[in-house]
C-alpha atoms as a PDB file:
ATOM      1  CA  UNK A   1     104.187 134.257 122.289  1.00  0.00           C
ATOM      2  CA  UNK A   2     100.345 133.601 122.444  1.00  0.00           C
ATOM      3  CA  UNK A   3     100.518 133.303 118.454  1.00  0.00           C
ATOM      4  CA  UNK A   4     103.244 130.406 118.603  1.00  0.00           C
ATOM      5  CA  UNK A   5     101.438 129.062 121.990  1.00  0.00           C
ATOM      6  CA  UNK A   6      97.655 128.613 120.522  1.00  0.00           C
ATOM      7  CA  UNK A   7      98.548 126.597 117.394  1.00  0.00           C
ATOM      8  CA  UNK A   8     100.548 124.280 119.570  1.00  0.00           C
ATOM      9  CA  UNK A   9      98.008 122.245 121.578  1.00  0.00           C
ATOM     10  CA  UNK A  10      96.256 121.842 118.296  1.00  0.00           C
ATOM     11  CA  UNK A  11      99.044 120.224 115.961  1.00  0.00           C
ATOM     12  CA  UNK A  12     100.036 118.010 118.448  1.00  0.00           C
ATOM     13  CA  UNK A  13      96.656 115.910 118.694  1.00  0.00           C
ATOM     14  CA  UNK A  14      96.863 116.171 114.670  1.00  0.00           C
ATOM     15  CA  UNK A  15     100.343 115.451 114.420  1.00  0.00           C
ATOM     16  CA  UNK A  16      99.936 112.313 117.214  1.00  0.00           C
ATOM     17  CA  UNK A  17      96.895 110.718 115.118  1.00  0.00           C
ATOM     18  CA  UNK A  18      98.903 110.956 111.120  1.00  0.00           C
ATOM     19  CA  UNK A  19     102.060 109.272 113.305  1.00  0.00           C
ATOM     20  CA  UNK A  20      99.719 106.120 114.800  1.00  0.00           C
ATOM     21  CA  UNK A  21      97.697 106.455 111.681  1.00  0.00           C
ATOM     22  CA  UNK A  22     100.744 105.530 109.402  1.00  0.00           C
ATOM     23  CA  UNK A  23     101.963 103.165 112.236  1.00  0.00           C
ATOM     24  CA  UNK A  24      99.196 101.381 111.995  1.00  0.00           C
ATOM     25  CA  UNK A  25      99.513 101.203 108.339  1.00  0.00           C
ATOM     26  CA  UNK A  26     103.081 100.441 108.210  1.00  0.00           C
ATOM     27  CA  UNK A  27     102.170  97.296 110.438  1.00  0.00           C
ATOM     28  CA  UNK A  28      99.749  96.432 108.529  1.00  0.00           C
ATOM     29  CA  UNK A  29     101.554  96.053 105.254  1.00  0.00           C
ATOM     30  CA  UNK A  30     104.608  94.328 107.014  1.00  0.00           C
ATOM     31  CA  UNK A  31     101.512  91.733 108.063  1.00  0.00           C
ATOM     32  CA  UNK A  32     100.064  91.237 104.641  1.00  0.00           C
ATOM     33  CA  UNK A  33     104.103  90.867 103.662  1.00  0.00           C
ATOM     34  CA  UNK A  34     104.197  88.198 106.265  1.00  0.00           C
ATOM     35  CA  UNK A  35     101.603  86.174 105.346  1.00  0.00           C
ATOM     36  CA  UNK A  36     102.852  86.681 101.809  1.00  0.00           C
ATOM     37  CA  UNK A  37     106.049  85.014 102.236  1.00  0.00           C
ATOM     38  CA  UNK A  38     104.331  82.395 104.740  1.00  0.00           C
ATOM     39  CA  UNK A  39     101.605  81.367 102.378  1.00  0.00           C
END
């Protein structure tokens, strides 16, 4: 139990950050795709 426990509250943080991280790149691109077809 206390192996499967202890890794748990770590990952999450980690896992949390590389989801908003490639959010925040996903949006990003969409942007610059945006503005592409705007401009």
């Amino acid at each position: 139990m206390s192996g499967a426990c202890c890794p748990a509250p770590v990952a999450a943080p980690v896992g949390l950050g590389a989801g908003v991280g490639v959010g925040i790149i996903a949006v990003a691109i969409l942007i610059l795709i945006a503005l592409g077809v705007i401009f």
